[in-house]
C-alpha atoms as a PDB file:
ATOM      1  CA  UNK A   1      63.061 -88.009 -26.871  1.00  0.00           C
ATOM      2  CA  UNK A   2      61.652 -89.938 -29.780  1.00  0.00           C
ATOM      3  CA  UNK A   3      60.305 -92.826 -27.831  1.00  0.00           C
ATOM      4  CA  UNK A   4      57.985 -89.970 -26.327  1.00  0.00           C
ATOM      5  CA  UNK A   5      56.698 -88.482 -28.852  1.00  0.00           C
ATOM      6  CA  UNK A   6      53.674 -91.522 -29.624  1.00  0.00           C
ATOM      7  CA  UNK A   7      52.488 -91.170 -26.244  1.00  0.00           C
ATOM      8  CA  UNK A   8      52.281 -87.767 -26.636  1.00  0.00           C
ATOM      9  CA  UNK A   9      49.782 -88.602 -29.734  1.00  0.00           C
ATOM     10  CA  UNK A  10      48.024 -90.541 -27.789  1.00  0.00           C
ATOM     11  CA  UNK A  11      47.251 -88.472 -24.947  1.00  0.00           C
ATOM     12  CA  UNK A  12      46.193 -85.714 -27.747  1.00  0.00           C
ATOM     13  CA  UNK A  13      43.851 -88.150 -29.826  1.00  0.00           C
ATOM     14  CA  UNK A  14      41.841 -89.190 -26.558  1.00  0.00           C
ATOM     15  CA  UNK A  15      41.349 -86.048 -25.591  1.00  0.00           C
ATOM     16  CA  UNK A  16      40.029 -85.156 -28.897  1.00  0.00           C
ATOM     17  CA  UNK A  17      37.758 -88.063 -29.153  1.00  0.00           C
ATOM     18  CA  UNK A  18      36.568 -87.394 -25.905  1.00  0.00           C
ATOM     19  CA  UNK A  19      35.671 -83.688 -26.737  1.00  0.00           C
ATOM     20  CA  UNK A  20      33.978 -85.133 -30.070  1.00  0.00           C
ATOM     21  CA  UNK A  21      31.957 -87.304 -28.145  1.00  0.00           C
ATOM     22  CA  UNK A  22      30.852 -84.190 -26.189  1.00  0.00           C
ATOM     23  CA  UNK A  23      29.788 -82.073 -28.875  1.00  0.00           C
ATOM     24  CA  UNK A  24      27.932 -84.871 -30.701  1.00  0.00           C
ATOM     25  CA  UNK A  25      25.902 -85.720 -27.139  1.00  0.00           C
ATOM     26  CA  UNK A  26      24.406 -81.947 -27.065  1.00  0.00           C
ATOM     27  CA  UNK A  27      21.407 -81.741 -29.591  1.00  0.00           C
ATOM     28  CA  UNK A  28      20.026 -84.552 -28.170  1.00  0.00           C
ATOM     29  CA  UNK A  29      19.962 -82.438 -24.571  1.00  0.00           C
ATOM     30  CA  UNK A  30      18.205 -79.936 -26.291  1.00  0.00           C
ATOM     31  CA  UNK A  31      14.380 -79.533 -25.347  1.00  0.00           C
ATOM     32  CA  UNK A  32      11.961 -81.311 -27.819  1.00  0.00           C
ATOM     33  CA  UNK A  33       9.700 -79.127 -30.002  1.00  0.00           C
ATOM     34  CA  UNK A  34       6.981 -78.034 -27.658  1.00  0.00           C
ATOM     35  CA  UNK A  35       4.045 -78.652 -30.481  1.00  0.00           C
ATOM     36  CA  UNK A  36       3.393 -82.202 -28.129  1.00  0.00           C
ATOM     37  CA  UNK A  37       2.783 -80.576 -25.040  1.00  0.00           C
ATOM     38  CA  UNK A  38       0.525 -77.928 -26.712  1.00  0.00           C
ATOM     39  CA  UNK A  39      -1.717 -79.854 -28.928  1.00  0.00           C
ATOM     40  CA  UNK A  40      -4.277 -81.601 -26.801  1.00  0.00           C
ATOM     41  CA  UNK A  41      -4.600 -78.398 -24.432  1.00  0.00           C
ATOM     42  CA  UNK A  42      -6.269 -75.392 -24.836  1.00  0.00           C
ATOM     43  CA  UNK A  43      -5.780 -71.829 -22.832  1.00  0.00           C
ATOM     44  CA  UNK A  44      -8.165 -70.238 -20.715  1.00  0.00           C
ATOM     45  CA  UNK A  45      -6.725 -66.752 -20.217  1.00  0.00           C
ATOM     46  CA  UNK A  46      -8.304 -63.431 -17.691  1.00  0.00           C
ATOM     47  CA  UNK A  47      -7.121 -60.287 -19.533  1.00  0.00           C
ATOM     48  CA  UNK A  48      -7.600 -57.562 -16.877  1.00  0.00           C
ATOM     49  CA  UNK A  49      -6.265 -54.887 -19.178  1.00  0.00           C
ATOM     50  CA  UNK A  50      -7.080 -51.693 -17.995  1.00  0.00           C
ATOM     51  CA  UNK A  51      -9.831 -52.290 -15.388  1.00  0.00           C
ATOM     52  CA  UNK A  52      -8.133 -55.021 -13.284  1.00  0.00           C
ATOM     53  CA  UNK A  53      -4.428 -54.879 -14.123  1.00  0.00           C
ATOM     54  CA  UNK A  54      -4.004 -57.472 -11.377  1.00  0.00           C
ATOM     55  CA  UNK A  55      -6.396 -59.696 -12.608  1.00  0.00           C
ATOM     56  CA  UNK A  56      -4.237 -60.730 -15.576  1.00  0.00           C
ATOM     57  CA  UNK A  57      -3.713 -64.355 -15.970  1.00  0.00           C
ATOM     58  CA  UNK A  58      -2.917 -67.341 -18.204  1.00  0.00           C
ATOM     59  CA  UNK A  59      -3.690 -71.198 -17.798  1.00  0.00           C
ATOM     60  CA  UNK A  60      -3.289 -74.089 -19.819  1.00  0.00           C
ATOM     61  CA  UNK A  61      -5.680 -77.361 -19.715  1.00  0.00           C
ATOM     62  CA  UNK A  62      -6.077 -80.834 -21.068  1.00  0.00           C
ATOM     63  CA  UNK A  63      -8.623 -80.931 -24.052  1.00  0.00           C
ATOM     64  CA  UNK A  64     -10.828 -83.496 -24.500  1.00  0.00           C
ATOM     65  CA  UNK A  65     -13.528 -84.394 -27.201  1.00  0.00           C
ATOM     66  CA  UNK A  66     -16.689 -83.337 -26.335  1.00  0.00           C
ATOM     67  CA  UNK A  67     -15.656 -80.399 -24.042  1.00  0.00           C
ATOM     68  CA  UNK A  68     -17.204 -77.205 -24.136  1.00  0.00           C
ATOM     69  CA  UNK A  69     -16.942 -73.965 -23.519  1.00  0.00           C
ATOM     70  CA  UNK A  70     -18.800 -73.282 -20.234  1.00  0.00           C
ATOM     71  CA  UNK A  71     -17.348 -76.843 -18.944  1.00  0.00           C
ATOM     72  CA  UNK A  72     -13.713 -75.135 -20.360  1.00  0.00           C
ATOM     73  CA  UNK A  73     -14.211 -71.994 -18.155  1.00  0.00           C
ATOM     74  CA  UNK A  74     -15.716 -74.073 -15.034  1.00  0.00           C
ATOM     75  CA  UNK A  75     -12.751 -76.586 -15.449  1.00  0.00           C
ATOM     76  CA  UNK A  76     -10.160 -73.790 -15.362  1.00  0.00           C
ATOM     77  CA  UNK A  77     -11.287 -72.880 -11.646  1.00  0.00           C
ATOM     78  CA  UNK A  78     -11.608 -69.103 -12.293  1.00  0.00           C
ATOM     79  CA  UNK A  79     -14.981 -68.849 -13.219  1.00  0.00           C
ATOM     80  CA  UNK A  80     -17.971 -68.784 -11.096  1.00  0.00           C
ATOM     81  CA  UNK A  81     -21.437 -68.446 -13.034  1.00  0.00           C
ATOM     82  CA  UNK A  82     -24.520 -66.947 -12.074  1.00  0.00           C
ATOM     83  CA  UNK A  83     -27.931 -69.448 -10.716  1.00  0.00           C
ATOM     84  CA  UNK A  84     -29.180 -69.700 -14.445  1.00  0.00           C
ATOM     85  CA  UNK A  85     -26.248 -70.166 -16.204  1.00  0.00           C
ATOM     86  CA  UNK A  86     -26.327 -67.365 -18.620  1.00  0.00           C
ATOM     87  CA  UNK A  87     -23.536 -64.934 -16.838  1.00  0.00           C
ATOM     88  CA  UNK A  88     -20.414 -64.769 -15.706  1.00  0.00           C
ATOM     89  CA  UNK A  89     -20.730 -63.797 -12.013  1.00  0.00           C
ATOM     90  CA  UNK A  90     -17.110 -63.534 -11.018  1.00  0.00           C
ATOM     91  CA  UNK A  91     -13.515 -64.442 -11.931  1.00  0.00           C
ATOM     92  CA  UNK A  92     -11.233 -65.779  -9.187  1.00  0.00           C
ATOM     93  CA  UNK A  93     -12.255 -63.678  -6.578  1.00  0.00           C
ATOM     94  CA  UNK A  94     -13.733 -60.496  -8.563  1.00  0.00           C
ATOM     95  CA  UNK A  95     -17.469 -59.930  -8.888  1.00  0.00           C
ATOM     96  CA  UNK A  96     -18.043 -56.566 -11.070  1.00  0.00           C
ATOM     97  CA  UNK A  97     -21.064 -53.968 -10.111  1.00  0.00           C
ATOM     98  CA  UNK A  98     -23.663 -53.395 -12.582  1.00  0.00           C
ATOM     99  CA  UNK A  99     -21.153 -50.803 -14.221  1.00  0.00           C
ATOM    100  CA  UNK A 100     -19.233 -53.262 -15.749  1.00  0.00           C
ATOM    101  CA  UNK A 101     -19.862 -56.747 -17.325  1.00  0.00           C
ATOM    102  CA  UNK A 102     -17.442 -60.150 -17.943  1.00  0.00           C
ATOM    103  CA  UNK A 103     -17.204 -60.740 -21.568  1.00  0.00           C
ATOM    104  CA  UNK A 104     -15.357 -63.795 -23.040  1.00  0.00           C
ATOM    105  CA  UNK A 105     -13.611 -64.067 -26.957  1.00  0.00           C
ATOM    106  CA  UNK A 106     -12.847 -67.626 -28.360  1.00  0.00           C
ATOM    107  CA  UNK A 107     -10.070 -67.153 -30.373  1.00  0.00           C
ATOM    108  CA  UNK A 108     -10.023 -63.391 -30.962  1.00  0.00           C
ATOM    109  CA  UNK A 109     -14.309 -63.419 -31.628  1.00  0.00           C
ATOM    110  CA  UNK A 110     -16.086 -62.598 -29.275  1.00  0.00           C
ATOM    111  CA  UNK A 111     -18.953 -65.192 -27.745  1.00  0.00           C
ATOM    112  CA  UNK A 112     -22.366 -64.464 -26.928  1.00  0.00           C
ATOM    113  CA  UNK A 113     -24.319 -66.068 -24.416  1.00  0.00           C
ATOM    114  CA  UNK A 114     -26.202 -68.546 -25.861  1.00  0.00           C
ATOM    115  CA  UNK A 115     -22.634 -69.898 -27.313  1.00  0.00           C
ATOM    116  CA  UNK A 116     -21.666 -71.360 -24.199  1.00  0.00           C
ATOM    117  CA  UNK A 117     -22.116 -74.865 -25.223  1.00  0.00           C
ATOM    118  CA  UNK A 118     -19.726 -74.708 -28.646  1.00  0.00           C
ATOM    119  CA  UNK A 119     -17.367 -77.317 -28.648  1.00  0.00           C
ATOM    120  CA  UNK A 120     -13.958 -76.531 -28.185  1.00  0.00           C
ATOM    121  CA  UNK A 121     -10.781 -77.883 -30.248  1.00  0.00           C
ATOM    122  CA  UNK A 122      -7.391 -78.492 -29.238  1.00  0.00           C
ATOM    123  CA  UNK A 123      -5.040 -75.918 -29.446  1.00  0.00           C
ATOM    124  CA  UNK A 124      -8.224 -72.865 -28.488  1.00  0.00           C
ATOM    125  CA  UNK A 125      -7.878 -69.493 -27.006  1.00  0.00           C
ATOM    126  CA  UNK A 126     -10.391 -68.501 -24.223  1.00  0.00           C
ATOM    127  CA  UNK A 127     -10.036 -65.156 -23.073  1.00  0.00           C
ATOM    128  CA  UNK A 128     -12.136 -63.316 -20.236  1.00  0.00           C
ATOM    129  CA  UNK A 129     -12.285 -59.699 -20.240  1.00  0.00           C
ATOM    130  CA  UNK A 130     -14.050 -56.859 -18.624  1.00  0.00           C
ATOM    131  CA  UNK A 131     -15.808 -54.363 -20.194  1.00  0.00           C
ATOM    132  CA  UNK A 132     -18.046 -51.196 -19.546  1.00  0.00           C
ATOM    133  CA  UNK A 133     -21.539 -52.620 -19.125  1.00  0.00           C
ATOM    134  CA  UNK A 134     -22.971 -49.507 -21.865  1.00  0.00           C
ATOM    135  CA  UNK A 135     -20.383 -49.428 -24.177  1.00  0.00           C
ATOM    136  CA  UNK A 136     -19.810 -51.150 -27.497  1.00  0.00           C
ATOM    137  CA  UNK A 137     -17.131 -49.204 -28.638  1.00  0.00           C
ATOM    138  CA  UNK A 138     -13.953 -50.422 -27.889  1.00  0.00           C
ATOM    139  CA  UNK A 139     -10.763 -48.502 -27.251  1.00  0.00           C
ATOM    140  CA  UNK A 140     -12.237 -46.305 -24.017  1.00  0.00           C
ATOM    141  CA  UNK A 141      -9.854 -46.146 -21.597  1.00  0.00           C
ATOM    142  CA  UNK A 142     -11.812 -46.380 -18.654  1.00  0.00           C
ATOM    143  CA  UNK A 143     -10.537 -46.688 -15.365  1.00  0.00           C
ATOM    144  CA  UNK A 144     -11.919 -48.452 -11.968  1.00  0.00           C
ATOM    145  CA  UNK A 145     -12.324 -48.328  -8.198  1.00  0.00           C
ATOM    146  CA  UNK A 146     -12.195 -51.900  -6.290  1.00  0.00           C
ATOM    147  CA  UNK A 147     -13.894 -52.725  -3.068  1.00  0.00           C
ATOM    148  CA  UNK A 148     -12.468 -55.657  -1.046  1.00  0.00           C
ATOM    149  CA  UNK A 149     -14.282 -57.657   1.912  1.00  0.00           C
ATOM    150  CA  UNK A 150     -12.815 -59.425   4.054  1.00  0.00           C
ATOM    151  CA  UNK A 151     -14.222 -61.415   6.961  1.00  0.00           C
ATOM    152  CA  UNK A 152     -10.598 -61.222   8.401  1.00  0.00           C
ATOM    153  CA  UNK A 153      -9.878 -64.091  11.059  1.00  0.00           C
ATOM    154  CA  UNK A 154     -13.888 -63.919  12.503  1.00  0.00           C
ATOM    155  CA  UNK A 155     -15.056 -65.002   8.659  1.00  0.00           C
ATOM    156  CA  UNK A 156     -11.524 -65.952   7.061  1.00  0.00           C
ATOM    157  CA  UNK A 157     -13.597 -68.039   4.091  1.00  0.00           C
ATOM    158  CA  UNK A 158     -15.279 -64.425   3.391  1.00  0.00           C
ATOM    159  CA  UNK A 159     -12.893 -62.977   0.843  1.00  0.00           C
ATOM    160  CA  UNK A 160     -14.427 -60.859  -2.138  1.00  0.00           C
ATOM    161  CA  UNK A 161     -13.419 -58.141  -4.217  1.00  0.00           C
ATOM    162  CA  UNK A 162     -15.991 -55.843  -6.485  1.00  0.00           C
ATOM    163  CA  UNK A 163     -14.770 -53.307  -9.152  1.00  0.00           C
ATOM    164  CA  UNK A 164     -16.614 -50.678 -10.676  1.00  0.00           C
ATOM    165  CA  UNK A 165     -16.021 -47.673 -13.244  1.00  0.00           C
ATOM    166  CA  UNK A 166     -14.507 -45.156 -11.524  1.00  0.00           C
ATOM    167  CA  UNK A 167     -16.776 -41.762 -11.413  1.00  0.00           C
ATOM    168  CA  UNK A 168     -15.125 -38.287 -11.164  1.00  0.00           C
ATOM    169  CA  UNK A 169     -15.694 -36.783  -7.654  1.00  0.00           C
ATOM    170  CA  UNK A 170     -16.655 -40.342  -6.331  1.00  0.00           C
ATOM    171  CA  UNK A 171     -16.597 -40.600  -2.675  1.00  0.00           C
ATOM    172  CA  UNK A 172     -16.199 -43.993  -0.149  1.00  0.00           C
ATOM    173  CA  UNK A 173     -20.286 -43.489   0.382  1.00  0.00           C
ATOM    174  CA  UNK A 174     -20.801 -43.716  -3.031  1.00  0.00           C
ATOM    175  CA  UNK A 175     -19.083 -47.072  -3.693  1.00  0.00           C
ATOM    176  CA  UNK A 176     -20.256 -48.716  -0.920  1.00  0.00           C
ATOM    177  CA  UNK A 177     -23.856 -47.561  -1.677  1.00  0.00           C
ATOM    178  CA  UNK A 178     -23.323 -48.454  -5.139  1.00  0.00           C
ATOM    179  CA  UNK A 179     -21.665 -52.116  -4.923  1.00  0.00           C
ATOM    180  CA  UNK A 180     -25.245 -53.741  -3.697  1.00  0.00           C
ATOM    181  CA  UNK A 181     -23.474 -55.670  -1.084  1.00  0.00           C
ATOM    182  CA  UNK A 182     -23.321 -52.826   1.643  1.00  0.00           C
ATOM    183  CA  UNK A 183     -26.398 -51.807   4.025  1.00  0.00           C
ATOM    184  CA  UNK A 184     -26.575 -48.534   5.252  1.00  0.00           C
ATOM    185  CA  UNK A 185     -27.684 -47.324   8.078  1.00  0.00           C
ATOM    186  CA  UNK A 186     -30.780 -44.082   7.692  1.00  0.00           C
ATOM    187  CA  UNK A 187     -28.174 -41.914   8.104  1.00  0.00           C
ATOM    188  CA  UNK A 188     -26.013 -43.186   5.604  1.00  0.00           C
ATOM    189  CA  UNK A 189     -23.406 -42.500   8.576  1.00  0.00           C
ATOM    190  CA  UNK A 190     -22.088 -46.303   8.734  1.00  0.00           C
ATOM    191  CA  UNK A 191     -22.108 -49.790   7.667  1.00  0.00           C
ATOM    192  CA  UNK A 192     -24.775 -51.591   9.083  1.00  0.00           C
ATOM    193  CA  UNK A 193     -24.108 -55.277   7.296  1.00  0.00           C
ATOM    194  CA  UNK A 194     -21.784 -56.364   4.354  1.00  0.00           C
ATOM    195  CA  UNK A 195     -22.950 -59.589   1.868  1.00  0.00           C
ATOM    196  CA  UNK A 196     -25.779 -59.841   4.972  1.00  0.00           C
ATOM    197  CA  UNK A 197     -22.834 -60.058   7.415  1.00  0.00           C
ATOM    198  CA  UNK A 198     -24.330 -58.184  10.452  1.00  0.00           C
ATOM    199  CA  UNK A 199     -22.023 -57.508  12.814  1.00  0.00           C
ATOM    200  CA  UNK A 200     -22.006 -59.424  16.705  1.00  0.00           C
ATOM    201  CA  UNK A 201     -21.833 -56.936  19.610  1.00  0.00           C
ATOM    202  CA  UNK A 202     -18.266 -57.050  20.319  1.00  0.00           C
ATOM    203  CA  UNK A 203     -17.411 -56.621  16.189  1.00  0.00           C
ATOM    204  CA  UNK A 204     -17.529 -54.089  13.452  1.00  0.00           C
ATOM    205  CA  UNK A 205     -16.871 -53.932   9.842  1.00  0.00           C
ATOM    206  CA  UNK A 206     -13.477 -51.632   9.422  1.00  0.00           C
ATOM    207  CA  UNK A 207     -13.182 -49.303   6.514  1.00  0.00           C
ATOM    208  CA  UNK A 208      -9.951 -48.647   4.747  1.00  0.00           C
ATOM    209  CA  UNK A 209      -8.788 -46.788   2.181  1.00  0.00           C
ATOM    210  CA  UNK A 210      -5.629 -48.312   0.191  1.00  0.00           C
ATOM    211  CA  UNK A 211      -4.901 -50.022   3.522  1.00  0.00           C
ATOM    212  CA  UNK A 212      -5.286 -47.169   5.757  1.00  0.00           C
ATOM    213  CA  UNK A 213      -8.012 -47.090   8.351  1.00  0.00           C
ATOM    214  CA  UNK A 214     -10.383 -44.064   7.917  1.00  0.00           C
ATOM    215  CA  UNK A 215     -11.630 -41.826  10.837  1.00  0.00           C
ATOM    216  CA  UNK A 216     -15.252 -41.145  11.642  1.00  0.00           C
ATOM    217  CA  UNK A 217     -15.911 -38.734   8.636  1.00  0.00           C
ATOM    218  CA  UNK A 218     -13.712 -40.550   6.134  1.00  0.00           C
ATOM    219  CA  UNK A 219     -16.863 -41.827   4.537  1.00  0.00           C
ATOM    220  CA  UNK A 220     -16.923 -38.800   2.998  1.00  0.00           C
ATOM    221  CA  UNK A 221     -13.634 -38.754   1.359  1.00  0.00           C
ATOM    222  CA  UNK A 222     -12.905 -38.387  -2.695  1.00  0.00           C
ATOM    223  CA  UNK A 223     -11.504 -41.284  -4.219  1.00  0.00           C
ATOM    224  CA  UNK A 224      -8.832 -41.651  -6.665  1.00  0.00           C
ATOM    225  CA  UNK A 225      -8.915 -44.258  -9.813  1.00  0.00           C
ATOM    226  CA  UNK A 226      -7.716 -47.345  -8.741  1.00  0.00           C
ATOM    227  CA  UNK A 227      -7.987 -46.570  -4.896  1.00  0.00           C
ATOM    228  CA  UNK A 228      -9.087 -49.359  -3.343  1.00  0.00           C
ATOM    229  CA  UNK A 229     -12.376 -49.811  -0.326  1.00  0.00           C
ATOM    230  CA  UNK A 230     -11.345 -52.515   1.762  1.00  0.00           C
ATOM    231  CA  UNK A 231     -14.456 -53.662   4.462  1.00  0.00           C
ATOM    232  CA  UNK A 232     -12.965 -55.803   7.403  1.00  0.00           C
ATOM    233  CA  UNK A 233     -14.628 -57.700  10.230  1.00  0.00           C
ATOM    234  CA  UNK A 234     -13.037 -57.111  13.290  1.00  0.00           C
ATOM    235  CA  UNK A 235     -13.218 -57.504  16.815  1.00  0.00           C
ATOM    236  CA  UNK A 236     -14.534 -54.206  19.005  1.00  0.00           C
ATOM    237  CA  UNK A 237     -11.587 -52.506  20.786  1.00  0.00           C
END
């Protein structure tokens, strides 16, 4: 019984080393300080806060000497700017009416126009936000109404979205009269072109209401904040 007992040992000090040479292998599995991958990129975020909720998003991108801000926000694939230069026109796919306006901060300050050829520096915060076009005080909770177009499978590259402050008592006339993309007809009875999208013989624009088709009088229906106008090019039934 003796004669057993060193093999025993044995079996017991291998298994040991073994589970040594397990613990000792484990900080090295452990992820590297992330201050590499972060220091020669900068962050071009969209805050939609409380006028496009679903707007809200966060990218990171390579920083390189030289680049500025207006080449930051162009590079990040988000931002389209007016002919001139000078504004924001829209972010992803959201333009804004004249009710509301893109503003951008650069590290918690906010930048004014003529700013948009500041260098940047690694490690930057670029944030786009929305704001009420006649406000400068901050902290108004204002709320929104969204109109979607959609050239459906006639126009599938057509695919826009416009919001707008939302107005008490607001009805589907109103925001497509207000939006400056939608033609009337005299009547103000229906939709005569959308983005100067006139409709073929056998199509229409369609007219939905938080994805619900509305009837013949439905332009005259009161909208909710939020609610959104979609406009879809269809084929005539």
């Amino acid at each position: 019984m003796m004669k057993k007992i060193p093999g025993y040992i044995g079996v017991c000090v291998l298994l040991l080393a073994i589970l040594a040479g397990c613990s000792e292998t484990q900080p090295s599995e452990q992820p590297i300080v992330k201050e590499t991958e972060t220091a020669n990129t900068i962050t071009v975020a969209v805050d939609g806060s409380t006028f496009l909720p679903d707007a809200t998003k966060s990218i990171k991108r390579d920083f390189s000497e030289g680049l500025t801000l207006k080449k930051a926000l162009l590079n990040s694939g988000l931002v389209d700017f007016t002919a001139d230069g000078k504004r924001i026109q829209s972010v992803g796919e959201v333009s804004l009416d004249s009710s509301l306006s893109w503003a951008v901060k650069l590290n918690g300050k906010d930048i004014e126009q003529e700013d948009w050829d500041m260098e940047l520096h690694a490690k930057d915060e670029v944030i786009i936000y929305v704001k009420a076009a006649d406000s400068g005080g901050d902290g108004v909770a204002y709320q929104t109404t969204l109109l979607k177009v959609s050239g459906g499978n006639i126009m599938p590259t057509l695919n826009r979205q416009y919001a707008g402050v939302y107005v008490q008592e607001c009805t589907v006339r109103d925001v497509l009269k207000s939006s400056g993309i939608v033609r009337m007809s005299e009547n103000n009875k229906f939709v005569v072109s959308v983005e100067n999208v006139t409709p073929r013989m056998n199509e229409r624009w369609v007219i939905m209401v938080n994805d619900k088709e509305l009837m013949e009088n439905g332009l005259d229906m009161k909208l909710n904040p939020r609610d959104a106008v979609k406009l879809e090019l269809t084929n005539a039934s």
